[in-house]
Protein backbone atom coordinates (compact mmCIF):
# COMPACT_ATOMS: atom_id res chain seq x y z
CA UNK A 1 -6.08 7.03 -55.74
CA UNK A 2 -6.82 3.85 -54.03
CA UNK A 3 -3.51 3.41 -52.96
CA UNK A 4 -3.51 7.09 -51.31
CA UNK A 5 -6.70 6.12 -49.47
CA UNK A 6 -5.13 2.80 -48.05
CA UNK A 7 -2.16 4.73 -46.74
CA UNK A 8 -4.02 7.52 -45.42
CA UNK A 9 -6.57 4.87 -43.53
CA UNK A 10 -3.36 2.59 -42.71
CA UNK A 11 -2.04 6.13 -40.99
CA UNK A 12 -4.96 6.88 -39.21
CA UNK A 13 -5.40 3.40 -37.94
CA UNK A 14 -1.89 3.24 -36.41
CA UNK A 15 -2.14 6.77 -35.15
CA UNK A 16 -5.45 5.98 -33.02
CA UNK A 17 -3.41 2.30 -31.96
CA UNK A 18 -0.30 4.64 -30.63
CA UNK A 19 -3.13 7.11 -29.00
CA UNK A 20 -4.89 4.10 -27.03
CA UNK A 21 -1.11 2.49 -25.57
CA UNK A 22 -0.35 6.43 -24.92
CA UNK A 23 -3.78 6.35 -22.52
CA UNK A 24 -3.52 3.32 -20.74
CA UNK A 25 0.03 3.80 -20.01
CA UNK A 26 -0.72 7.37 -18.58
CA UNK A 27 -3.46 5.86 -16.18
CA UNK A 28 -1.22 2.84 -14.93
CA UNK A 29 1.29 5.79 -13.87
CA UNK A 30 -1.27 8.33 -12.95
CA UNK A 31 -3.81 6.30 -11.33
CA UNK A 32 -2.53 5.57 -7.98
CA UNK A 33 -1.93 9.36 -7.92
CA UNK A 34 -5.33 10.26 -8.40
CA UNK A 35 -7.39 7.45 -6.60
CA UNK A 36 -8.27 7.84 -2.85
CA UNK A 37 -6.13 5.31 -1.11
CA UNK A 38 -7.39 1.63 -0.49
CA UNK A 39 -8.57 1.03 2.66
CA UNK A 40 -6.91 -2.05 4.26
CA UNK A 41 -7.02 -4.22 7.42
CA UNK A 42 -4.04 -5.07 9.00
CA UNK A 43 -4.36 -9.08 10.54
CA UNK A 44 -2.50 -9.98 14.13
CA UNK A 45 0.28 -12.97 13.21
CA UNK A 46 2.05 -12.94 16.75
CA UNK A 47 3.65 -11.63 18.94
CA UNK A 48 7.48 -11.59 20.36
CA UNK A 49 9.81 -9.58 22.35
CA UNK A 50 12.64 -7.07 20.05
CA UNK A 51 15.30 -5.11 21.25
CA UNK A 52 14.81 -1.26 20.66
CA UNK A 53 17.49 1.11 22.01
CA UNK A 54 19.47 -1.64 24.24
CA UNK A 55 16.26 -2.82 26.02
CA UNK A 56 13.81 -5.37 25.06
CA UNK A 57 9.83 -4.48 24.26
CA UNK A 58 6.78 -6.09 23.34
CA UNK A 59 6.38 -5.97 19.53
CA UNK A 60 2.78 -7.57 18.03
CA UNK A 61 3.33 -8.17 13.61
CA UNK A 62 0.74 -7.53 11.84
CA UNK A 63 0.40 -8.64 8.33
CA UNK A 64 -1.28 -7.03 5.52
CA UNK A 65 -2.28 -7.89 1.84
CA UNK A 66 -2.69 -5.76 -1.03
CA UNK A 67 -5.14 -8.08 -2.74
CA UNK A 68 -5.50 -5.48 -5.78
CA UNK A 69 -3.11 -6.25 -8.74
CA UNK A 70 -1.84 -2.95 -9.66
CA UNK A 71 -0.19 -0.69 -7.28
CA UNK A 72 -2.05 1.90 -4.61
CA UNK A 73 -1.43 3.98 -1.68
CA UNK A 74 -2.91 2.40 1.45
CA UNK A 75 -4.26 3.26 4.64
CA UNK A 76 -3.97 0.27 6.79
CA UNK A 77 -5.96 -0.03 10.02
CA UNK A 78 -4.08 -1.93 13.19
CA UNK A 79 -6.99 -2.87 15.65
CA UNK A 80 -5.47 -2.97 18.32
CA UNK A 81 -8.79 -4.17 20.52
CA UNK A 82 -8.32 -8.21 20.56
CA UNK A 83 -5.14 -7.56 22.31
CA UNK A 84 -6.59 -5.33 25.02
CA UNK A 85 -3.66 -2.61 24.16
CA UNK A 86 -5.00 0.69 24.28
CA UNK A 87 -3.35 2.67 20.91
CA UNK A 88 -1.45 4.74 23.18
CA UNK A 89 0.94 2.26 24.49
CA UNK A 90 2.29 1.93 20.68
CA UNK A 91 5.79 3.67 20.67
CA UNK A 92 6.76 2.72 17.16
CA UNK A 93 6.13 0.99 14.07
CA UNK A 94 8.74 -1.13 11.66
CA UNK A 95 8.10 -1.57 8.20
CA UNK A 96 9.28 -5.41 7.98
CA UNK A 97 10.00 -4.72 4.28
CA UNK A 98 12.64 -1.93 4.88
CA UNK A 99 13.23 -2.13 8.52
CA UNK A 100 12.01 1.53 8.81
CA UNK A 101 9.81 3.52 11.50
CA UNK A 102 6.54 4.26 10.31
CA UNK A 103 4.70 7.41 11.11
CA UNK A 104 1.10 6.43 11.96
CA UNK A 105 -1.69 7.84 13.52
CA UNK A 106 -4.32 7.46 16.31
CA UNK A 107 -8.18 7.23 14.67
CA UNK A 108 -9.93 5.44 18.35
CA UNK A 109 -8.53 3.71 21.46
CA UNK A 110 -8.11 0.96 20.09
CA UNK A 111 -7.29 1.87 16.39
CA UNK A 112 -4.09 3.23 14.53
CA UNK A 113 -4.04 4.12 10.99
CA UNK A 114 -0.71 4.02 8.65
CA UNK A 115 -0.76 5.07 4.83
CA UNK A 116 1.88 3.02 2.44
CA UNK A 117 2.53 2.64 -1.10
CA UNK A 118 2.12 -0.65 -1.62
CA UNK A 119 3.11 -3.02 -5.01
CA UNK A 120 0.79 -5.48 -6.86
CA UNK A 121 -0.24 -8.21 -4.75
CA UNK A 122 1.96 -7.62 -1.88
CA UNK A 123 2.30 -8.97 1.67
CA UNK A 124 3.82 -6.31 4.00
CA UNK A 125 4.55 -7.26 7.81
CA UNK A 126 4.07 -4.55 10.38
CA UNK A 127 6.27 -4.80 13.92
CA UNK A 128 4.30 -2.79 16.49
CA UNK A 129 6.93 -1.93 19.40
CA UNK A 130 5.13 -1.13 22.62
């Protein structure tokens, strides 16, 4: 009898143990999903000239910082106002992680708005061509 009881409590034990890891692995994968994205703010590193379709433009990096330690989708504000360059002027912008062109769009005059997925405690650099 005892030993029926200590089995059936050593069951029930393990069986609420597997139901916790089966929780808190479903919201690390389903929380980004879920979550409104993270509101960022892109910071101005430099500036230098890149060559984009055989002629050379202006292109202003931004840097940004997931400072959260799981991973989220973004959206990651480039002011645009320190550098006097209205948000129309902004032909394109490179991911400096994959080399690809971003779509992004305009929220002021001064203001452009991109959304990303970004991983734990990562440091993306933006290339805005003009």
């Amino acid at each position: 009898m005892v030993k029926m009881r200590r089995n059936l409590m050593l069951k029930l034990f393990s069986i609420s143990i597997l139901a916790l890891i089966v929780l808190g692995v479903a919201s690390f994968l389903i929380g980004p999903i879920l979550l409104p994205p993270l509101k960022l703010r892109a910071t101005f590193k430099g500036a230098h000239f890149h060559e984009v379709g055989g002629e050379y433009r202006m292109c202003l990096i931004f840097e940004v910082k997931n400072p959260r330690s799981s991973s989220v989708n973004a959206e990651i504000e480039i002011d645009l106002s320190a550098q006097d360059i209205p948000a129309s002027a902004v032909k394109l912008i490179i991911d400096g992680k994959t080399g690809r062109s971003l779509k992004f769009r305009v929220k002021g005059e001064y203001l452009l708005v991109i959304e990303l997925h970004m991983l734990p405690n990562e440091v993306r650099v933006l290339h805005v061509i003009l």
